[in-house]
Structure formats: C-alpha cells, structure tokens
Protein backbone atom coordinates (compact mmCIF):
# COMPACT_ATOMS: atom_id res chain seq x y z
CA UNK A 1 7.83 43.39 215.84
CA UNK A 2 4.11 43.47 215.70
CA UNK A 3 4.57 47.29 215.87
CA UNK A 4 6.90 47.79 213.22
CA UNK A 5 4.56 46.64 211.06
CA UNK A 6 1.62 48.68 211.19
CA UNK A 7 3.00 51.59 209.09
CA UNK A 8 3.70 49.41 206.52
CA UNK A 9 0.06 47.71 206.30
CA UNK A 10 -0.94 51.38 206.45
CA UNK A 11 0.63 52.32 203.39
CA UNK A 12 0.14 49.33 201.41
CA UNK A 13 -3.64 50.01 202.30
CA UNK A 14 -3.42 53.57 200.89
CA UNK A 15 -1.17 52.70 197.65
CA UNK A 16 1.80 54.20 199.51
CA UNK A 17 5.66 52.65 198.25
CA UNK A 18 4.93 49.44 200.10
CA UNK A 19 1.97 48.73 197.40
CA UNK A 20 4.61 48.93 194.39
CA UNK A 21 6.28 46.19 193.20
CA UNK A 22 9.87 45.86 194.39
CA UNK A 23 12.73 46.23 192.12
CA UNK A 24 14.36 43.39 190.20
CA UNK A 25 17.86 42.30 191.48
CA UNK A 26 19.30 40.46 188.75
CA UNK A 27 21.11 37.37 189.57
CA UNK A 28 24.61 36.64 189.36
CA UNK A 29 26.38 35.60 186.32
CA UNK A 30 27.00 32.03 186.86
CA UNK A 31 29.79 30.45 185.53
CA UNK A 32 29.26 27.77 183.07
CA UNK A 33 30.34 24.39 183.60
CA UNK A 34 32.18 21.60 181.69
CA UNK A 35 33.21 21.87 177.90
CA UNK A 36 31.66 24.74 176.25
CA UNK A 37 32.90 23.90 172.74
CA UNK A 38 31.19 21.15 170.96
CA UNK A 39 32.94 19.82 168.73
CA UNK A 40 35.23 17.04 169.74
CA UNK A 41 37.91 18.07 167.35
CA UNK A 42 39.38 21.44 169.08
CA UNK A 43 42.03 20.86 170.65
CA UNK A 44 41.35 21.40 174.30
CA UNK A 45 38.49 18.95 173.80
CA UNK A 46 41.15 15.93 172.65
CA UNK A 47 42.37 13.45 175.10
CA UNK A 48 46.02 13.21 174.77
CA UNK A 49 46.46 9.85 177.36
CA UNK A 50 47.27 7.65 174.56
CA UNK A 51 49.26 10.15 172.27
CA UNK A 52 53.05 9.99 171.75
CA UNK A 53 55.52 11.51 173.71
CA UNK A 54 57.92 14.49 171.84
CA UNK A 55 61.16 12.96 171.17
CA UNK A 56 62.33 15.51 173.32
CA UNK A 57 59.87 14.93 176.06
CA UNK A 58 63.09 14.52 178.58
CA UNK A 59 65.25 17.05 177.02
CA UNK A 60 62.39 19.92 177.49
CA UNK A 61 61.43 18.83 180.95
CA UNK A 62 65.13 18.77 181.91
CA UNK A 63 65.79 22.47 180.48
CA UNK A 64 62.78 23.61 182.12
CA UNK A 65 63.49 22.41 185.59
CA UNK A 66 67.10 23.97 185.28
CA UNK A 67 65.87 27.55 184.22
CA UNK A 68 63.71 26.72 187.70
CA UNK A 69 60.85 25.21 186.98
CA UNK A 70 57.26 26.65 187.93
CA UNK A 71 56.98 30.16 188.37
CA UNK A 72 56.92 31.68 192.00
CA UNK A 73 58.19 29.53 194.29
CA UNK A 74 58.64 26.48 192.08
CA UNK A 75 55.70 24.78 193.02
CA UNK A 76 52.61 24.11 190.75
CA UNK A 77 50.33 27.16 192.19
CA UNK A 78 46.87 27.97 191.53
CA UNK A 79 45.72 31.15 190.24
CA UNK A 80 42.02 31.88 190.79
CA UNK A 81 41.47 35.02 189.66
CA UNK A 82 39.37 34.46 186.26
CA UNK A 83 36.15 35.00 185.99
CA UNK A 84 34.18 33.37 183.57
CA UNK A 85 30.62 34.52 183.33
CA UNK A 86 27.30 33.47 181.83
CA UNK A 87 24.96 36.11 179.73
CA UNK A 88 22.00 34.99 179.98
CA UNK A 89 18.68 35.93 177.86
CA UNK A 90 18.03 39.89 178.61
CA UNK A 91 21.72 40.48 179.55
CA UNK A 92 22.50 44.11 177.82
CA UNK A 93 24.43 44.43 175.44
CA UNK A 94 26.40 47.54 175.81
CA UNK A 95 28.79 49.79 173.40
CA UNK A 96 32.40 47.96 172.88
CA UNK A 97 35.52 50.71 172.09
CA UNK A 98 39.08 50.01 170.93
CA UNK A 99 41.75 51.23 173.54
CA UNK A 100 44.47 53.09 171.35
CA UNK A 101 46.91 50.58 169.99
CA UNK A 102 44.20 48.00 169.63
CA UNK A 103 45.77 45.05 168.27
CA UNK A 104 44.64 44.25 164.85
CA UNK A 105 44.03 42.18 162.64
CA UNK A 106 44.39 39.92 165.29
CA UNK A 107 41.12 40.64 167.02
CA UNK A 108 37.85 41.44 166.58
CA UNK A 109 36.02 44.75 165.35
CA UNK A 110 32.75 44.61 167.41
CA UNK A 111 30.01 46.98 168.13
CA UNK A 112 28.85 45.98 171.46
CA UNK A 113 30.03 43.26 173.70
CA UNK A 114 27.09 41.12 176.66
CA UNK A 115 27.80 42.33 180.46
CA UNK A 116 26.00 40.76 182.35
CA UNK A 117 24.97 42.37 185.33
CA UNK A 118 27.07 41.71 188.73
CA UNK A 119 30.11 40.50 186.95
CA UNK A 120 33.68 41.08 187.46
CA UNK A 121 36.52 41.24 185.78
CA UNK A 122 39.27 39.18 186.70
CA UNK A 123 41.14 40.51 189.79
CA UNK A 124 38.56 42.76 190.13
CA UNK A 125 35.34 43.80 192.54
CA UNK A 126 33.25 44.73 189.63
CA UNK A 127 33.51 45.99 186.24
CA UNK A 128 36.36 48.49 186.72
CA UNK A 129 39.70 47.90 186.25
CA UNK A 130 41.59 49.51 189.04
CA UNK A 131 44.77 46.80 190.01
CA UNK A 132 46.94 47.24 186.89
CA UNK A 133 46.05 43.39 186.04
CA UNK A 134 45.31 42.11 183.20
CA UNK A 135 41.39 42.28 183.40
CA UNK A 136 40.34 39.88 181.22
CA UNK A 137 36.61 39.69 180.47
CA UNK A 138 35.32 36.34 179.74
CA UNK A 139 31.03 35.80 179.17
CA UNK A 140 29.70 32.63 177.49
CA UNK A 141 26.36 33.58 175.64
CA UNK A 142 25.04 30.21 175.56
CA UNK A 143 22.07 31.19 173.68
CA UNK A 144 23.90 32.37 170.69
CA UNK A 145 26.79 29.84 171.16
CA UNK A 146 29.38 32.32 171.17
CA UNK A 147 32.01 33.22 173.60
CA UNK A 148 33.53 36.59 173.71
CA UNK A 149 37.00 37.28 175.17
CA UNK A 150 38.55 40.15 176.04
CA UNK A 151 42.25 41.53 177.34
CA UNK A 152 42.66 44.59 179.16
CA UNK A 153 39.07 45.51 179.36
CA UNK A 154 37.68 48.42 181.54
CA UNK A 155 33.55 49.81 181.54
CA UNK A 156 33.48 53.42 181.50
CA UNK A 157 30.53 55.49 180.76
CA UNK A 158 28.84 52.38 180.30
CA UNK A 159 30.83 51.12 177.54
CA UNK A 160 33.01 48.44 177.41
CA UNK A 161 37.11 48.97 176.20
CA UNK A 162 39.64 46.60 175.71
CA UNK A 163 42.96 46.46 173.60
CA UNK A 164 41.93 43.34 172.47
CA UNK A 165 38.06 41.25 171.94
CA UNK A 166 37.38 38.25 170.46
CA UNK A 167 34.50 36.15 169.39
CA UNK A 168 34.75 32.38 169.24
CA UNK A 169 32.06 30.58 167.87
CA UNK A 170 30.94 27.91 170.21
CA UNK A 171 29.77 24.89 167.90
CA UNK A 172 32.85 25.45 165.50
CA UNK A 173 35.76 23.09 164.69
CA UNK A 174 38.62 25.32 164.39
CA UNK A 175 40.95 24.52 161.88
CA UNK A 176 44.49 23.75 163.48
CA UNK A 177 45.69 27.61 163.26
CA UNK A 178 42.19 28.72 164.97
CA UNK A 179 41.61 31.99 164.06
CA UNK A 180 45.13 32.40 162.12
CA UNK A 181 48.86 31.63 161.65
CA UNK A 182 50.76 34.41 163.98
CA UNK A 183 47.18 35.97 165.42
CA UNK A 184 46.89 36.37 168.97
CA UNK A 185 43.56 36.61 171.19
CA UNK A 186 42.42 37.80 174.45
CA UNK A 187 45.13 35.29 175.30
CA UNK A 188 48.69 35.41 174.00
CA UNK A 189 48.55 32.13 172.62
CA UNK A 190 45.91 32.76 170.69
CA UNK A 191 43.87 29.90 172.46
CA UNK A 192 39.96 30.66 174.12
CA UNK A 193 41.01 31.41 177.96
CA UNK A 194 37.51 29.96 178.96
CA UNK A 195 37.88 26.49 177.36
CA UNK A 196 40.78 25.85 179.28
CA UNK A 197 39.79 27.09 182.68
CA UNK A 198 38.91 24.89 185.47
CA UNK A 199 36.02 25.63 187.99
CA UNK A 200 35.08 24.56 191.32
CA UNK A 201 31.46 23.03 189.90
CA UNK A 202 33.52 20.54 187.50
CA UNK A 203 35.89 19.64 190.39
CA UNK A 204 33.00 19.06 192.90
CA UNK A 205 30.86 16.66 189.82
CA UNK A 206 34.06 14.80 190.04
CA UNK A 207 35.93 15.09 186.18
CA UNK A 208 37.04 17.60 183.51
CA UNK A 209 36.46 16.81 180.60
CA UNK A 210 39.19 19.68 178.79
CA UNK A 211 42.40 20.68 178.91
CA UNK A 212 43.80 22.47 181.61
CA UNK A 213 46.04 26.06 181.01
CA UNK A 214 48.87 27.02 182.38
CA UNK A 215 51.54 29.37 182.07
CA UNK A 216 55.59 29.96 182.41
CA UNK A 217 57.98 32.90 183.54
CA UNK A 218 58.88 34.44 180.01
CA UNK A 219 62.49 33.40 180.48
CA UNK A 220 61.81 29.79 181.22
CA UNK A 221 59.67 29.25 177.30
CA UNK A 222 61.75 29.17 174.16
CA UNK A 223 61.91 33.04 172.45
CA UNK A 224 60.93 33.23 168.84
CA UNK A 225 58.86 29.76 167.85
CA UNK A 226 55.20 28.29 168.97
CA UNK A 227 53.68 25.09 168.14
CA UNK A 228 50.33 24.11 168.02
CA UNK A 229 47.58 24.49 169.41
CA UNK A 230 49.00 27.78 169.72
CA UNK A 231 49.44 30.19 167.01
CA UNK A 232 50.99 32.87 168.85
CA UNK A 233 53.69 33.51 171.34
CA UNK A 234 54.08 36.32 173.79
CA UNK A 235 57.18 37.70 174.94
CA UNK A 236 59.16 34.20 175.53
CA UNK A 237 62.97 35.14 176.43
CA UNK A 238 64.39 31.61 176.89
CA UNK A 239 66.79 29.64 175.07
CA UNK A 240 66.29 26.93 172.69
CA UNK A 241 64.96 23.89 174.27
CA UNK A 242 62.84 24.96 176.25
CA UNK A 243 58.93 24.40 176.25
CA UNK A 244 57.68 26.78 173.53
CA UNK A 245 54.34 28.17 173.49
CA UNK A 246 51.93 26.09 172.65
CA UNK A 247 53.94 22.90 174.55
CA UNK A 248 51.04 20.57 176.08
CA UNK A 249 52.65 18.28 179.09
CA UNK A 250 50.60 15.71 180.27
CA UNK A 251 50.87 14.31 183.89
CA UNK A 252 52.40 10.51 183.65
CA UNK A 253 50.04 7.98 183.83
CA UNK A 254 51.92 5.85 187.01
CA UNK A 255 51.57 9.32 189.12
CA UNK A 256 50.38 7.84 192.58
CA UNK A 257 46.59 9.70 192.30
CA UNK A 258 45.73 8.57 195.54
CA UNK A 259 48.74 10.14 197.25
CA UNK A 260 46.63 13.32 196.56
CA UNK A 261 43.61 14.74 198.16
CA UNK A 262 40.44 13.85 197.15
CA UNK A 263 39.73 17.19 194.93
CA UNK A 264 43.14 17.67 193.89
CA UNK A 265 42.76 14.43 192.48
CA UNK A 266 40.04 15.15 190.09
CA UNK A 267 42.25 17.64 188.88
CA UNK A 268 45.49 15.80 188.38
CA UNK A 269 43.07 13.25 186.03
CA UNK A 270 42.48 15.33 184.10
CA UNK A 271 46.04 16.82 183.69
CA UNK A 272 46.52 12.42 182.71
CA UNK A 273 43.69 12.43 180.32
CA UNK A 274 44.00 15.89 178.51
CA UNK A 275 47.19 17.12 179.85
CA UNK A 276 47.70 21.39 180.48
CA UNK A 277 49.02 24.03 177.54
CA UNK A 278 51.32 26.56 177.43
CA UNK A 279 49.37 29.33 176.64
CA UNK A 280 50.82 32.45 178.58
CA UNK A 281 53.68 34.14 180.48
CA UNK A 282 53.47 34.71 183.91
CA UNK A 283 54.68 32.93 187.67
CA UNK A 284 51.28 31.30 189.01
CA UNK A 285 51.04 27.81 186.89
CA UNK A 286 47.42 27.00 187.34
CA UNK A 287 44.18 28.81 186.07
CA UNK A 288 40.86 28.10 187.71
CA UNK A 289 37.77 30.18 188.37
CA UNK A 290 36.77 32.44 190.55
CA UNK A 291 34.29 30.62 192.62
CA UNK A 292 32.11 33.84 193.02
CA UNK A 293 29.97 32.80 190.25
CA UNK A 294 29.86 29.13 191.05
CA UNK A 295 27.73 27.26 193.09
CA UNK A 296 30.68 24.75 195.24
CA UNK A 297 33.54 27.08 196.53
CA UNK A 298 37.09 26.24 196.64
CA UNK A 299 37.31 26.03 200.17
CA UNK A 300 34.56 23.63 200.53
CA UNK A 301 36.20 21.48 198.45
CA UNK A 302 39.52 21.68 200.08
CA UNK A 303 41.47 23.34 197.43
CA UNK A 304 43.69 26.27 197.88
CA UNK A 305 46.33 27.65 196.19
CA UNK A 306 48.86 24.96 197.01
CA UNK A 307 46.61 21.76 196.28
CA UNK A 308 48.75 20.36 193.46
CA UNK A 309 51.87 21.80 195.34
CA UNK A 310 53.16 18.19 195.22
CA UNK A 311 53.28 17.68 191.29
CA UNK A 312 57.08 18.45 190.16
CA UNK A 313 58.09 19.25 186.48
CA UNK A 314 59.45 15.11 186.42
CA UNK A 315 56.07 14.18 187.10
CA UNK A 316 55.25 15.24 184.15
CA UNK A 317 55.67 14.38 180.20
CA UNK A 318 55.88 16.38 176.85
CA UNK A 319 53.23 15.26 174.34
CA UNK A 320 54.06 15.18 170.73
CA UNK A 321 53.20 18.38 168.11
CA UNK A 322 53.23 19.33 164.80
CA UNK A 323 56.97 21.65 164.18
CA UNK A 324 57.26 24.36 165.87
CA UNK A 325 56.74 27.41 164.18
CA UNK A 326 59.03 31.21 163.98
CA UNK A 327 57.10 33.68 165.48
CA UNK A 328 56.85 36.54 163.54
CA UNK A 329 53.54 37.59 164.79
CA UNK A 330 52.12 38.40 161.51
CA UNK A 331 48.90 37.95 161.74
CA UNK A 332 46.74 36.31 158.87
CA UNK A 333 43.19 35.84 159.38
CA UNK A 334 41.36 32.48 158.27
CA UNK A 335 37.85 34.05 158.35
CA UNK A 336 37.47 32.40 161.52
C-alpha cells in the first residue's frame, strides 16, 4: 500500500491531476418528509376521525367488495414506485416541452421545470422513461414553496417532456375545486400526488400527519361522476354505487391496531385519523415512496408489499362529501 502511493505524492508535488480539486458529486434528491402543504384547510391536511359517515357508507363498501374489492389479488397492496424528490438551492432548472396532445387547459404552460440531479422517475433507474409506466415526476422546491407535478414525463436532450405539468403552490389554501371544476393534474383526480404519498421517514418518526392515496380497477369506481376533493375522474367503467372518484374511506376506529405489526401500524392510524382517497385507476391500492431517496428503508422497517394485507374493504368506512358531481371533464380554470 505504501507503494501505491508514491506516484500519487509525486504528482501532487509537481501540480499533476492529483493537485486539482476533485469533482463535485451532487447528492441525492432526498425526499421530503411529513405535510408539505401548510395550510390546514386542504383537504389531505383535514382529519376526518370525527366526520360523518355517507349515508351510503354500507351500500358503497358492499358494491365495492362484490365487483372484487382491491385490485390484484384483493388484498390492500403497496405500490412503491413514486418518487418524490427534493430540489434543493442550485438544482438546474432545465427546458420543459409539451408532448403532442398535451392536455390543456388543465395543466400548466411552463418554461422550465427543477431536476435535480440523481433523480428518478417513478418506475424508473434515472431520468428516462423506458417501462411504458406512467413516469410521473414529482420535486418539492422547498425554497420557493412550490411543488411541480408531472405525468408521462421523459428528459431528452436535456429537456424535460410530459403530457401533462403542474405547479401547486405550497403555502396555498385551495379552494374546494383546487385548480378547477372538471381539470385534471399530473394525477387523474386532479389531487397533488405528493401530498398524499407516504414515505418510509414518516413511518419510521412514528405518524402521518396526511391523507393517504389510493386507487381502484376502473371497473370497480362509478363511470361518469366525482366528488370532492376530486375534481376529475379518469376512465371509471363501473356502475352506479360504487365509490366514485374522489370517495375518501376511512379505516374504523375499533380496528384491532395492535393485531398489526409495529410499522404497519403507524400506517393504519393514519388511514383512522385522515382516512385514504380515491384518486386514480389502477390494481395496486397503496402509494408510498420509493425509499431510494429516504434515509429509513422499507425493509428495515419491516414493510413490504403485503404489510396491510390484512385490512379488508369491511374494515373500512365511507366518509361523508359534498354531491357528487357529472364528469364532463370540461375543464375551467380558477386562476389557481
């Protein structure tokens, strides 16, 4: 060893490479943790443990579980293939184009969108989208309190494209239609994916303090109507009473926590406290992080895929909501 390192004291000596300063390797995009919208109002920030059930709380729940209940296999799955990422100050901000058929008015026009170095998008390695998912691209600029969203996005040529972006204004109460009546986002409920995600950091401080997300096979959510907090629906192909978009179920508040394992349970609390919304169509329930850009992993906490496995569609209940509204998917923009 002594050896090896004589050529390098050599060259340091005459200014050779070893003299130079050595490159800067940015850090990884961290994922922020907790609530990052501030005001108390939104939606996802509301505790729903004391609100009143829907009337048809039972009706729904029974509908539900005989179209099948959770997607998949039937059993509440996680999916942890988000990623949501943290620019911090320096992070470049690089050119943002429209994909063709770039859905507007519903979403942003934006010059340039924050990528912070080392990220992913979801399902992804890196920054290309290569699986045929739905790459979403989720960074919280902390700094300037926004958070920008965006669905089917790709970097090429060192810009970044998307057929839909969105910025959401961090410190904002949104009014109950959001952004606007019938307007979609980089989620098809037109909700902020990253307010409702769940990441290994909150589960290993021990609470949540937001709502949870989750999503349905299309044919198991009612076609043609959303409530709120939504103010969008997908492609729902289900009959009439079943959970529309929008539908927030909250786990009952007798549900034996301690039956479950220790970080499952912080989970299901929260599902008690601020209960999970409909805010998608697909067959893996659950949405949590990718625990690449957090600092406690998922499997040193004990949670896989299956860790809430043992929560059934009974165990659940329907909270109330404002009517449920015909989709038209009209967009009208609030200037929000």
């Amino acid at each position: 060893m002594r050896a090896a390192l004589v050529p390098a004291l050599l060259l340091a000596a005459c200014g050779g490479p070893s003299s130079l300063p050595a490159a800067p390797v940015p850090a990884p995009p961290v994922s922020p943790t907790g609530p990052i919208f501030t005001a108390p109002t939104n939606p996802w920030n509301v505790p729903v443990d004391g609100a009143p059930l829907s009337p048809d709380s039972a009706s729904i729940l029974a509908a539900l579980q005989k179209a099948g209940g959770w997607g998949g296999s039937g059993k509440l799955q996680i999916d942890f293939s988000l990623t949501v990422l943290s620019a911090p100050a320096g992070t470049p901000a690089v050119p943002f184009q429209e994909k063709s058929g770039y859905y507007t008015p519903d979403c942003d026009h934006l010059a340039t969108f924050p990528l912070p170095p080392g990220g992913a998008l979801e399902g992804e390695a890196g920054y290309a989208c290569t699986g045929g998912g739905d790459c979403h691209l989720l960074v919280v600029d902390a700094a300037a309190r926004l958070l920008y969203e965006a669905w089917s996005a790709d970097v090429v040529g060192g810009k970044v494209t998307a057929m839909c972006a969105v910025v959401w204004h961090l410190d904002r109460a949104y009014p109950a239609d959001l952004r606007g009546e019938q307007c979609t986002s980089a989620d098809a409920a037109g909700l902020p994916i990253s307010a409702l995600t769940f990441d290994a950091d909150e589960v290993a401080a021990g609470h949540i303090d937001h709502a949870i997300r989750f999503i349905l096979p299309n044919a198991r959510m009612a076609a043609g109507v959303y409530v709120h907090p939504a103010t969008h629906a997908g492609g729902p192909s289900g009959a009439a009473g079943l959970p529309p978009y929008g539908t927030r179920l909250r786990l009952r508040a007798d549900y034996p926590l301690a039956s479950l394992p220790a970080a499952a349970r912080v989970v299901a609390a929260a599902m008690q406290r601020y209960g999970m919304v409909l805010s998608d169509g697909g067959n893996i329930a659950l949405t949590a992080a990718d625990d690449r850009f957090t600092t406690h992993t998922w499997a040193a906490l004990g949670i896989d895929s299956h860790a809430l496995g043992a929560l059934a569609v009974s165990d659940f209940e329907v909270v109330a909501t404002a009517p449920a509204i015909a989709s038209t998917q009209d967009c009208v923009r609030n200037g929000q």
